[in-house]
Structures are given as C-alpha cells and as structure tokens.
PDB file of N, CA and C in Angstrom:
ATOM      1  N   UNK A   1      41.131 217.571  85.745  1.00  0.00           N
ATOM      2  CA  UNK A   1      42.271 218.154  86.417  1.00  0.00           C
ATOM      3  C   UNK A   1      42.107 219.669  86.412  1.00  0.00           C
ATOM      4  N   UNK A   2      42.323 220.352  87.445  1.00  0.00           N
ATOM      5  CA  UNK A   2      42.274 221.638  87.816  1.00  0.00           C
ATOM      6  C   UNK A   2      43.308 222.460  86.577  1.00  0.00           C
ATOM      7  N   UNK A   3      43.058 223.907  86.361  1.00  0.00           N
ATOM      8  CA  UNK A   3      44.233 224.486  85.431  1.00  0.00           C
ATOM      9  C   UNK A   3      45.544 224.433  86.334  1.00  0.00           C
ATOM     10  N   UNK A   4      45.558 224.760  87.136  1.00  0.00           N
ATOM     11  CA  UNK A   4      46.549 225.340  88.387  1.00  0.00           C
ATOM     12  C   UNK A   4      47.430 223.766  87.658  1.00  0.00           C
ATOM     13  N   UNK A   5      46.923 223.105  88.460  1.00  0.00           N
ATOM     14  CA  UNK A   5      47.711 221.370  88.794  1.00  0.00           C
ATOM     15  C   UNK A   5      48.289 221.404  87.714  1.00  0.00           C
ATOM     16  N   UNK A   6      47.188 221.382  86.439  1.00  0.00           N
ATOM     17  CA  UNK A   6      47.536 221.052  84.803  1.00  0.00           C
ATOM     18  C   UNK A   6      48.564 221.528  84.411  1.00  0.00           C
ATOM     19  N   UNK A   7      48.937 223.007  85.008  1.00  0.00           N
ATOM     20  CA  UNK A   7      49.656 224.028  84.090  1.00  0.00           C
ATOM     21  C   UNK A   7      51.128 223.250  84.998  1.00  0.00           C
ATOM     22  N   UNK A   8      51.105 222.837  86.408  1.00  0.00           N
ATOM     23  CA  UNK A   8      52.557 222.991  86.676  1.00  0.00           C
ATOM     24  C   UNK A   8      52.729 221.637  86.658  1.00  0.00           C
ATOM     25  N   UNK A   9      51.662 220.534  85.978  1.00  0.00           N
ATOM     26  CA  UNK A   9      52.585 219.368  85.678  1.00  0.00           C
ATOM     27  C   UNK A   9      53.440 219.697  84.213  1.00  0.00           C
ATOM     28  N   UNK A  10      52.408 220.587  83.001  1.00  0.00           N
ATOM     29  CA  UNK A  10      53.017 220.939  82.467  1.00  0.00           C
ATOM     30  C   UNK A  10      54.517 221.153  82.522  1.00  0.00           C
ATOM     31  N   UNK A  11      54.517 222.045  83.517  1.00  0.00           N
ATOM     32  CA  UNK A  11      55.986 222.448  83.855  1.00  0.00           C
ATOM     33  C   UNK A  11      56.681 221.610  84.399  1.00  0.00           C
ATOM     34  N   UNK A  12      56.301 220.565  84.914  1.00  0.00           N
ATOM     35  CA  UNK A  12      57.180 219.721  85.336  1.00  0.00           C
ATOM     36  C   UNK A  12      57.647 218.919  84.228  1.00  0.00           C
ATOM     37  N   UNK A  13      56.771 218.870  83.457  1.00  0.00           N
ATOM     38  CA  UNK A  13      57.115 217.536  82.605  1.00  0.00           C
ATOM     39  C   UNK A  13      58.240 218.553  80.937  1.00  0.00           C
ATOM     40  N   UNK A  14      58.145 220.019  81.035  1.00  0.00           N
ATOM     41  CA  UNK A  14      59.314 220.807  80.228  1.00  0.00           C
ATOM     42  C   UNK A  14      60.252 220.486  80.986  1.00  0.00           C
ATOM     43  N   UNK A  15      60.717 220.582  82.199  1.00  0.00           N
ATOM     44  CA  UNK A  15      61.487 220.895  83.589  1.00  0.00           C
ATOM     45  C   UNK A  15      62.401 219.174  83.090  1.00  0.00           C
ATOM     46  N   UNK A  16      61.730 218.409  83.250  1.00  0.00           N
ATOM     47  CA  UNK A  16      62.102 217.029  82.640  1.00  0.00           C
ATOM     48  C   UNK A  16      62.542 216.575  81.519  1.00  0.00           C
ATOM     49  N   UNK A  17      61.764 217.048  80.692  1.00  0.00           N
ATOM     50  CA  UNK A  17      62.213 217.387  79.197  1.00  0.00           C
ATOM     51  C   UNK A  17      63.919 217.619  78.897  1.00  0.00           C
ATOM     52  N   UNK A  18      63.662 219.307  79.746  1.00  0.00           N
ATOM     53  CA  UNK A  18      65.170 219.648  79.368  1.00  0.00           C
ATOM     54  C   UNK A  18      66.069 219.561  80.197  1.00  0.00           C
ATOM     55  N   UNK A  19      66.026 218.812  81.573  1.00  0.00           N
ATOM     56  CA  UNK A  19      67.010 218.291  81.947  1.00  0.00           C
ATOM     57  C   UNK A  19      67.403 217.292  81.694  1.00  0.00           C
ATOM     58  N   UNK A  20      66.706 216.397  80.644  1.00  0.00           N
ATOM     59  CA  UNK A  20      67.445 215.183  80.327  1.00  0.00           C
ATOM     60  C   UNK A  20      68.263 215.363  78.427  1.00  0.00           C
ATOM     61  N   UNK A  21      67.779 216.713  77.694  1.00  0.00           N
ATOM     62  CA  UNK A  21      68.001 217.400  76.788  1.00  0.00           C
ATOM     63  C   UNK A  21      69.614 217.790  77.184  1.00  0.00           C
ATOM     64  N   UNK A  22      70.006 218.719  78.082  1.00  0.00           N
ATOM     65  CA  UNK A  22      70.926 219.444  78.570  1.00  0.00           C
ATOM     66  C   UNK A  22      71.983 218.243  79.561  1.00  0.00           C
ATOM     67  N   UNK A  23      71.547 217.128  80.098  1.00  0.00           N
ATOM     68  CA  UNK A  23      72.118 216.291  80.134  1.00  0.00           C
ATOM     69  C   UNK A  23      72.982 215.232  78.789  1.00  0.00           C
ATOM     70  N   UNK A  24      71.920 215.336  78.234  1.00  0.00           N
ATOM     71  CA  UNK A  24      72.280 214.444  76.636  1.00  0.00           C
ATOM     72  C   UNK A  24      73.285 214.845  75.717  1.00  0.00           C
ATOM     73  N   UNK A  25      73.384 216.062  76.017  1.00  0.00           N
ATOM     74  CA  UNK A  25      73.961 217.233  74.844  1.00  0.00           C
ATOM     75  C   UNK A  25      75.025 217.652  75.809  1.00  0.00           C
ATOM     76  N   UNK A  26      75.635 217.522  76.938  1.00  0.00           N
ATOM     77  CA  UNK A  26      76.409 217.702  77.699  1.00  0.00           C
ATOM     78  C   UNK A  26      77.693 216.201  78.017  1.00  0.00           C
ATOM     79  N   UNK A  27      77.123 215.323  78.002  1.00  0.00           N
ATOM     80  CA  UNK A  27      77.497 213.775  77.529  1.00  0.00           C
ATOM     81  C   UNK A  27      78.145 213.892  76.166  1.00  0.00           C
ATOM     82  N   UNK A  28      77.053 213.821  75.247  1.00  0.00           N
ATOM     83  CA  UNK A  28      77.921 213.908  73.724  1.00  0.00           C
ATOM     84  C   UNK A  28      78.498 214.512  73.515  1.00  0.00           C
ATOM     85  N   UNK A  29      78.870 215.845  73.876  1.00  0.00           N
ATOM     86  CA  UNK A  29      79.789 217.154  73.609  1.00  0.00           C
ATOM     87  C   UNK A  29      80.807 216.710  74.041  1.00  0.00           C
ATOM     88  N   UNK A  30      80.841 216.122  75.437  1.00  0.00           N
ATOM     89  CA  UNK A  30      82.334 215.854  75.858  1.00  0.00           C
ATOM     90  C   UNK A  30      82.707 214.365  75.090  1.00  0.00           C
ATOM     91  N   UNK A  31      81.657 213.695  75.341  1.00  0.00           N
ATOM     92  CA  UNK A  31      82.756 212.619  74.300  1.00  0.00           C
ATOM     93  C   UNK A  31      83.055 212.427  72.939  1.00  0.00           C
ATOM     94  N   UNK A  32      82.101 213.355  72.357  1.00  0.00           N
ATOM     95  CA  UNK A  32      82.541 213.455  71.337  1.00  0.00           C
ATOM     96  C   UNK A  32      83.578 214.747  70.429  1.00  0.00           C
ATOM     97  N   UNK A  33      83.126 215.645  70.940  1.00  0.00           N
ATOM     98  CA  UNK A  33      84.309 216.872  70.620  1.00  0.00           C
ATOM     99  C   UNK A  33      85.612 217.116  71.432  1.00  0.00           C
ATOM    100  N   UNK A  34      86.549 217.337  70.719  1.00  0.00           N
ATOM    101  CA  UNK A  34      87.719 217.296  71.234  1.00  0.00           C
ATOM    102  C   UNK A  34      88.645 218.402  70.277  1.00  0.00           C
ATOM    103  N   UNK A  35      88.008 219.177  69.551  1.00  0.00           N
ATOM    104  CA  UNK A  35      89.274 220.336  69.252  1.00  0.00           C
ATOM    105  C   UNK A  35      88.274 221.766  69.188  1.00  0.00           C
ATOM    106  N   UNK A  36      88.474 222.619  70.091  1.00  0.00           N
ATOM    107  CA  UNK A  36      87.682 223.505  69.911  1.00  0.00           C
ATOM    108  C   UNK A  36      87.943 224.815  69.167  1.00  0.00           C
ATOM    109  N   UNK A  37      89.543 224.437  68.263  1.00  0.00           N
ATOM    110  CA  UNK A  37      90.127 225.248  67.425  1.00  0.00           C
ATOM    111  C   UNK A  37      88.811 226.085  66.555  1.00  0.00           C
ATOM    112  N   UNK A  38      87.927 225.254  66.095  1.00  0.00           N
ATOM    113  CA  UNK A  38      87.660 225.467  64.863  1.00  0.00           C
ATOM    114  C   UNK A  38      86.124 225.870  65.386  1.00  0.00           C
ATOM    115  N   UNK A  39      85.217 226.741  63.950  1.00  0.00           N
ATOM    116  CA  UNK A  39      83.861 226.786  64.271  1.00  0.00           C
ATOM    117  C   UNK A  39      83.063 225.880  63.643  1.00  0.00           C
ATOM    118  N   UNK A  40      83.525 225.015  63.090  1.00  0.00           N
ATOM    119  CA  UNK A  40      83.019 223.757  62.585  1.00  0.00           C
ATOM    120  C   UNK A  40      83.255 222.326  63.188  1.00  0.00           C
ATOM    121  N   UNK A  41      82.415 221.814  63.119  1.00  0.00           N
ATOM    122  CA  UNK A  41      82.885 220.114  63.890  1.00  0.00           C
ATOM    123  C   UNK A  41      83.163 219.373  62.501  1.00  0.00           C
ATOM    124  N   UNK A  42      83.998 218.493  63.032  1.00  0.00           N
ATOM    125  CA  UNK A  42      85.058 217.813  62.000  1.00  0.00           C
ATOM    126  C   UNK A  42      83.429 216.555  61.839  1.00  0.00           C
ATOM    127  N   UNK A  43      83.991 215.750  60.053  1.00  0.00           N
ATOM    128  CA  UNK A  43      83.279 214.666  60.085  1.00  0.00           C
ATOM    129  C   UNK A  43      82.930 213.727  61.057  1.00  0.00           C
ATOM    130  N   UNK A  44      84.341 213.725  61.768  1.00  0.00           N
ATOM    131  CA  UNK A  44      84.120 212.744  62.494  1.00  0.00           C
ATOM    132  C   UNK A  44      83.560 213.073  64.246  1.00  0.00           C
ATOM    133  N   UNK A  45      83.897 213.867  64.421  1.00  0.00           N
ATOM    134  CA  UNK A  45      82.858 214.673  65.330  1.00  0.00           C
ATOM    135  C   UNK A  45      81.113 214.300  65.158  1.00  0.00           C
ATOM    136  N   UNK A  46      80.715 214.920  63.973  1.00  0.00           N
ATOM    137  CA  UNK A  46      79.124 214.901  63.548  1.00  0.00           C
ATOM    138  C   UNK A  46      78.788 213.829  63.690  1.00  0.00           C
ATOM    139  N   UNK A  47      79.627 212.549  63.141  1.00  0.00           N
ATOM    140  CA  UNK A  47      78.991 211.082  63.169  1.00  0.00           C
ATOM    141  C   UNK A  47      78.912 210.772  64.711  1.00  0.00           C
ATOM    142  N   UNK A  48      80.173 211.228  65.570  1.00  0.00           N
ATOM    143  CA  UNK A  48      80.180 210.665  66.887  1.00  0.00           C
ATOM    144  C   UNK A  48      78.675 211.160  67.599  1.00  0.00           C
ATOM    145  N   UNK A  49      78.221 212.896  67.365  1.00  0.00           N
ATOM    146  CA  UNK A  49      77.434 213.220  67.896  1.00  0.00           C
ATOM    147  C   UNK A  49      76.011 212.712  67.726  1.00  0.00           C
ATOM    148  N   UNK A  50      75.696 212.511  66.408  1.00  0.00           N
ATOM    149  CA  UNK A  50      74.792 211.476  65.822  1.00  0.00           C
ATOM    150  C   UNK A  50      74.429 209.868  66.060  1.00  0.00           C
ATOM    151  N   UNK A  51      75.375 209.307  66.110  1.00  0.00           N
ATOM    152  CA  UNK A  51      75.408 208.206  67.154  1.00  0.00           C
ATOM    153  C   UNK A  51      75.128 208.414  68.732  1.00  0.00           C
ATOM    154  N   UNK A  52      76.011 209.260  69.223  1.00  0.00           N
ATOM    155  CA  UNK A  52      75.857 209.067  70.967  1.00  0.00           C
ATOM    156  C   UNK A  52      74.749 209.689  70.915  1.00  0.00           C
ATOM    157  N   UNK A  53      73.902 210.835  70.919  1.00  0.00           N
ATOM    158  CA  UNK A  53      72.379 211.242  70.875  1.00  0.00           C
ATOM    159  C   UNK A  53      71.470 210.051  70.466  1.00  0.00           C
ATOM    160  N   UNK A  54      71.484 209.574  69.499  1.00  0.00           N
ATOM    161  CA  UNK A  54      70.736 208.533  68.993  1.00  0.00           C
ATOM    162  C   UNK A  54      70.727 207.292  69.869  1.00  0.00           C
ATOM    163  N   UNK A  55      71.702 207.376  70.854  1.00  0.00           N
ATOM    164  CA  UNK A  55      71.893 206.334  71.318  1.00  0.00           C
ATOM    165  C   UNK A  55      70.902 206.178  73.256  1.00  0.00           C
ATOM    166  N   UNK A  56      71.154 207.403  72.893  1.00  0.00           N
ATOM    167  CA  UNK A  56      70.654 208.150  74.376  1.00  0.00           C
ATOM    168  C   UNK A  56      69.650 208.111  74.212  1.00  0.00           C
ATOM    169  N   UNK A  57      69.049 208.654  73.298  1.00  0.00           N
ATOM    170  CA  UNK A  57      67.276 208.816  72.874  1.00  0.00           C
ATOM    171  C   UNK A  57      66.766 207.926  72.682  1.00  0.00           C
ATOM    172  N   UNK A  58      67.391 206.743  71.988  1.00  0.00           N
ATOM    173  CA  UNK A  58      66.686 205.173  72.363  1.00  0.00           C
ATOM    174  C   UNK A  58      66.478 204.935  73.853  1.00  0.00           C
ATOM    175  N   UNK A  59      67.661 204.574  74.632  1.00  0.00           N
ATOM    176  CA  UNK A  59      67.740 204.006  75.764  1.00  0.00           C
ATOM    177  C   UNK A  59      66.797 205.025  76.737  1.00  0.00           C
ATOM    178  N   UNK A  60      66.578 206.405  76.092  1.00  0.00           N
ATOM    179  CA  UNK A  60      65.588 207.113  77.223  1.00  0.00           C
ATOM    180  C   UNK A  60      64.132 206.589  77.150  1.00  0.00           C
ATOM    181  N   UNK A  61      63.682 206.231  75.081  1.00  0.00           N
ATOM    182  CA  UNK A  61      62.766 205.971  75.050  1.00  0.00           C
ATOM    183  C   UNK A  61      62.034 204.363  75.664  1.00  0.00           C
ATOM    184  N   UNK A  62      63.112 203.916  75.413  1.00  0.00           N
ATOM    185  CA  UNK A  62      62.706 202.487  76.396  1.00  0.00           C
ATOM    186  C   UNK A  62      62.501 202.358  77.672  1.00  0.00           C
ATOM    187  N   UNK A  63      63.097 203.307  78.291  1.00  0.00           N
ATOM    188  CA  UNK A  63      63.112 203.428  79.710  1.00  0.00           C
ATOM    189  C   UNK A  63      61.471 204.265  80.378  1.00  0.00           C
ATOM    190  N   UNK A  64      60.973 205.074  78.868  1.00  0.00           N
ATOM    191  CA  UNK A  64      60.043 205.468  79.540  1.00  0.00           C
ATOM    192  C   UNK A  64      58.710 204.867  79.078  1.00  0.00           C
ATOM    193  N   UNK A  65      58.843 204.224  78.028  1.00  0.00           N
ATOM    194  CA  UNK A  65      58.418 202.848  77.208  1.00  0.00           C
ATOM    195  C   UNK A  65      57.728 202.190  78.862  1.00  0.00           C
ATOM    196  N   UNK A  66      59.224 201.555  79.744  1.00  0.00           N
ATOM    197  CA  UNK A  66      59.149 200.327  80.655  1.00  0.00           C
ATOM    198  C   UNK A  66      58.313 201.270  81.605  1.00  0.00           C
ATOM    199  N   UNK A  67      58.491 202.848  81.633  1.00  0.00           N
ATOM    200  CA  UNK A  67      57.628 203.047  83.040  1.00  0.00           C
ATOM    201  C   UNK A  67      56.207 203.072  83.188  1.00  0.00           C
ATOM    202  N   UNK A  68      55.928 203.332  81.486  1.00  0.00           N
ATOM    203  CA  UNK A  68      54.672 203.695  81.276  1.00  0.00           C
ATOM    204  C   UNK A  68      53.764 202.364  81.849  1.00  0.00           C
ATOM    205  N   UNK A  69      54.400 200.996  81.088  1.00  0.00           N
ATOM    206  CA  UNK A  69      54.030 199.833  81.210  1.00  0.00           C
ATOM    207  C   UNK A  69      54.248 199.274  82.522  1.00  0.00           C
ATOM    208  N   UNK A  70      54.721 200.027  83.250  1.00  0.00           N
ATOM    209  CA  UNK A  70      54.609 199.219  84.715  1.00  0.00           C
ATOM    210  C   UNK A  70      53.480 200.098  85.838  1.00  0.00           C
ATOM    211  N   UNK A  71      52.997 201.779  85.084  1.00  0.00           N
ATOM    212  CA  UNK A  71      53.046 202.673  86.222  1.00  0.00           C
ATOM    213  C   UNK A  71      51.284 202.083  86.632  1.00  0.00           C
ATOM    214  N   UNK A  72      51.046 201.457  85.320  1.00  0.00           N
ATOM    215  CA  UNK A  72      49.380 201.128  86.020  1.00  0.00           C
ATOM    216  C   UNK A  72      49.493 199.820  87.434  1.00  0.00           C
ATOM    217  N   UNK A  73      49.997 199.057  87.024  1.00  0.00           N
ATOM    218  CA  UNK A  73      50.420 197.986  88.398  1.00  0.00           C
ATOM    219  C   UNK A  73      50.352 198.869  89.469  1.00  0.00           C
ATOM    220  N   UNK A  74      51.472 199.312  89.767  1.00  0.00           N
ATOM    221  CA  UNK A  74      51.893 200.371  90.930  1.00  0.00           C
ATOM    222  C   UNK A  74      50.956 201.182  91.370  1.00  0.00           C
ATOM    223  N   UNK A  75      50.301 202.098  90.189  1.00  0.00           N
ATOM    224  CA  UNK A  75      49.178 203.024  91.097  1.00  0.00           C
ATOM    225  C   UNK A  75      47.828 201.859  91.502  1.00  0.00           C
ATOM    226  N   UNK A  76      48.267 200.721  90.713  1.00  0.00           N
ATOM    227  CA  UNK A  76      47.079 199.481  91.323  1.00  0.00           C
ATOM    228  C   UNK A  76      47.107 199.228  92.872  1.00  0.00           C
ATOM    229  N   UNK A  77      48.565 198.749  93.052  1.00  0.00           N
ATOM    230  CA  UNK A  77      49.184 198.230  94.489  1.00  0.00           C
ATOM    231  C   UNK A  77      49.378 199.431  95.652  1.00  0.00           C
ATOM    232  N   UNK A  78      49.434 200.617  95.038  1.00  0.00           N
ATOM    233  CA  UNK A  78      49.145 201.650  96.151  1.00  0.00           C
ATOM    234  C   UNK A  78      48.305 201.576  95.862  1.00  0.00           C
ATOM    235  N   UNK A  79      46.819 201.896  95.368  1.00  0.00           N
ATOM    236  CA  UNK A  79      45.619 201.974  95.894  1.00  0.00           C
ATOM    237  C   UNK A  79      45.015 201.086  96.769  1.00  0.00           C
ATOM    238  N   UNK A  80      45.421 199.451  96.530  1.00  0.00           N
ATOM    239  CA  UNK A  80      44.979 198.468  97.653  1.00  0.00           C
ATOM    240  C   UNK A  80      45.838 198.630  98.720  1.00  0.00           C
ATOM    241  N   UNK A  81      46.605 199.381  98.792  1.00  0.00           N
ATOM    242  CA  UNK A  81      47.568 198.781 100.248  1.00  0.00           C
ATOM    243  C   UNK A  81      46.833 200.331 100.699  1.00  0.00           C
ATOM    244  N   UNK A  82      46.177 200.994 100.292  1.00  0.00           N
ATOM    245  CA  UNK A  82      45.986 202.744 100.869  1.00  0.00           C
ATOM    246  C   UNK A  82      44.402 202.035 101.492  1.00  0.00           C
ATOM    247  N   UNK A  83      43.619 201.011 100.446  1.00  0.00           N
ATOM    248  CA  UNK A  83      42.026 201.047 101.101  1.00  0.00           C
ATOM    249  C   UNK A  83      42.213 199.710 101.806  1.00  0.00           C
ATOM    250  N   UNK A  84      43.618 198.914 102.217  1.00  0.00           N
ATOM    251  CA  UNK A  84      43.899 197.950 103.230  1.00  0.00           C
ATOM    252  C   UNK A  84      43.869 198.410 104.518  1.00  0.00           C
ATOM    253  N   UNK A  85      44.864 199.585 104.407  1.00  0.00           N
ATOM    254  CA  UNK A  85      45.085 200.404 105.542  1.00  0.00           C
ATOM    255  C   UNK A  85      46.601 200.330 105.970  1.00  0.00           C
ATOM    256  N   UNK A  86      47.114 201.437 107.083  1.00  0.00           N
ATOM    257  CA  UNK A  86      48.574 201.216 106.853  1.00  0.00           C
ATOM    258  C   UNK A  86      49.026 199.427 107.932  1.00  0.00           C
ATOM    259  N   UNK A  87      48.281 199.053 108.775  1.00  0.00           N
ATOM    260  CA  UNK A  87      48.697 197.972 109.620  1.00  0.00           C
ATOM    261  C   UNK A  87      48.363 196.680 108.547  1.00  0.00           C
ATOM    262  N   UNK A  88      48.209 196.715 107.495  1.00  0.00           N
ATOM    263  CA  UNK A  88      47.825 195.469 106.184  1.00  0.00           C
ATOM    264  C   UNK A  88      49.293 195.034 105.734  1.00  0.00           C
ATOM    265  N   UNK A  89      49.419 193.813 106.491  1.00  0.00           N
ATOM    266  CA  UNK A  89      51.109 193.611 105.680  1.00  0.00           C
ATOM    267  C   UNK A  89      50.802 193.603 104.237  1.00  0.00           C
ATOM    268  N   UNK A  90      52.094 193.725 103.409  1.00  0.00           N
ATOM    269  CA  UNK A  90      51.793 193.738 102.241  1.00  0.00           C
ATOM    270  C   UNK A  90      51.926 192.714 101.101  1.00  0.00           C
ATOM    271  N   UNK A  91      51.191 192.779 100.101  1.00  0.00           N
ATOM    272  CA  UNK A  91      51.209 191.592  99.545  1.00  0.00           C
ATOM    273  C   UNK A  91      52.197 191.220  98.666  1.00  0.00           C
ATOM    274  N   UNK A  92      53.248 189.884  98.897  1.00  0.00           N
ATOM    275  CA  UNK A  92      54.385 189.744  98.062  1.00  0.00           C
ATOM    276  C   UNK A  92      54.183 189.443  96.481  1.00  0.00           C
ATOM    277  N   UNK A  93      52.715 188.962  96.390  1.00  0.00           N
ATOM    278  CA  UNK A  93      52.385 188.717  94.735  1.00  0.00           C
ATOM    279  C   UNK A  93      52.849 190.348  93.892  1.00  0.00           C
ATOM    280  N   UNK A  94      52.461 191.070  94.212  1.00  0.00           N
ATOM    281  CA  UNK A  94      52.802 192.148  93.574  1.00  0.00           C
ATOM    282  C   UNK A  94      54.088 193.105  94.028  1.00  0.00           C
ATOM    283  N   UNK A  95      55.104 192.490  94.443  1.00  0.00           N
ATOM    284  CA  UNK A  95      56.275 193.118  94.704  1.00  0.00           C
ATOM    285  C   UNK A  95      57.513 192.147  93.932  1.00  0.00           C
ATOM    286  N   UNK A  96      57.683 192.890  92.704  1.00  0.00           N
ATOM    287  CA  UNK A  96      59.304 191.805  92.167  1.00  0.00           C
ATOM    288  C   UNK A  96      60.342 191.567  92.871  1.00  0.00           C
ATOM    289  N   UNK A  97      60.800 192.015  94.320  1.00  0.00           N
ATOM    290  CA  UNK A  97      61.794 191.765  94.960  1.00  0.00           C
ATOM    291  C   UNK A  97      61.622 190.514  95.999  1.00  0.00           C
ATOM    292  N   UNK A  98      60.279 190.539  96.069  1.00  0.00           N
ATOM    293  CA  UNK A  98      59.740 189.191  96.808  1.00  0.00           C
ATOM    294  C   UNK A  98      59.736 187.811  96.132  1.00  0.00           C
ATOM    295  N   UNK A  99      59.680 187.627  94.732  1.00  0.00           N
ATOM    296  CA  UNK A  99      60.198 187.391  93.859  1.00  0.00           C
ATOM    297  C   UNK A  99      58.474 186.280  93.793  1.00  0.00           C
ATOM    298  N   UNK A 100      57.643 187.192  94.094  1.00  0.00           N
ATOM    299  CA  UNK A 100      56.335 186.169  93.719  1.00  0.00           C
ATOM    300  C   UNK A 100      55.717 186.445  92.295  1.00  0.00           C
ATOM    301  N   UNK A 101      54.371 185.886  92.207  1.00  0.00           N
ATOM    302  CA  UNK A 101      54.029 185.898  90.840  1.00  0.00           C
ATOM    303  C   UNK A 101      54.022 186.920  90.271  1.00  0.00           C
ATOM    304  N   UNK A 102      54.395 187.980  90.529  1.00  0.00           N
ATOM    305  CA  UNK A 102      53.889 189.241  89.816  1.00  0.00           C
ATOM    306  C   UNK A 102      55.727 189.763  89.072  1.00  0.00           C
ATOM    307  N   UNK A 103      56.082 188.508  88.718  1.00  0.00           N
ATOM    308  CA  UNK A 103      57.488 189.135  88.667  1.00  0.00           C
ATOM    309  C   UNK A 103      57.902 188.157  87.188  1.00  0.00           C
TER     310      UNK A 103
END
C-alpha cells in the first residue's frame, strides 16, 4: 500500500474511531446524568456510566467481530461478479436475501 493511501486510511479509521467514541459518551451522558449541580457524579451516576459504555463497547465489538467475518465473502462476490462482467446476472448462492445456500 502506497504511504499517501496508508496514511488517510489511517485517518479514516481515527475519523471512525472517534465518531463512534463521541457518539458513545454522548448516549451515556444523557442517560445517565441528570443533576449537573455538582462537580462530581453521584454513585449512581458512575455505575450507570459504566454499564451503558460497557454495554456499547460490547455490542460495537460484535458488530465489528460480524463484519470482519463476513468482509472476505463479499470482497469474494465482488470480485467474481467484476471478472463476470456487468451483463452476468448474479449469483443467488451468495446473496442472503435470496435466501440460497450461502445464508
């Protein structure tokens, strides 16, 4: 991979990072804080924030868990439908909505 490419997937993939960071922490804040009297968060605040983060960071990690594990298929099925050509209907074995074997 070229530096150029390298450096701004880099950046794409910080860019990603912290929009799902600043999303996460924007979620838990509101549901979990609710008195902004104070410069401390109450016990029960900390546990809420600790839970809903924890909760987020699972469900992100699974989610990118499932993409990782699907993304080789996909760059499989675009590469045959790219050296088929674009007039190659396409094949339903490898589409889950077609609901053939590949599902």
């Amino acid at each position: 991979m070229e530096p150029v490419a390298e450096h701004q997937q880099q950046l794409r993939s910080l860019r990603d990072f912290l929009l799902v960071y600043n999303r996460l922490t924007e979620l838990c804040f509101r549901h979990c804080v609710s008195n902004l009297n104070y410069r401390l968060l109450t016990g029960r605040e900390e546990s809420c924030l600790d839970a809903c983060a924890g909760k987020l960071l699972r469900a992100n990690h699974r989610l990118v868990s499932a993409y990782v594990a699907l993304m080789p298929a996909i760059v499989q099925r675009r590469g045959q439908a790219a050296r088929e050509g674009p007039g190659a209907p396409p094949d339903p074995r490898g589409d889950p909505s077609a609901g053939g074997a590949g599902t």
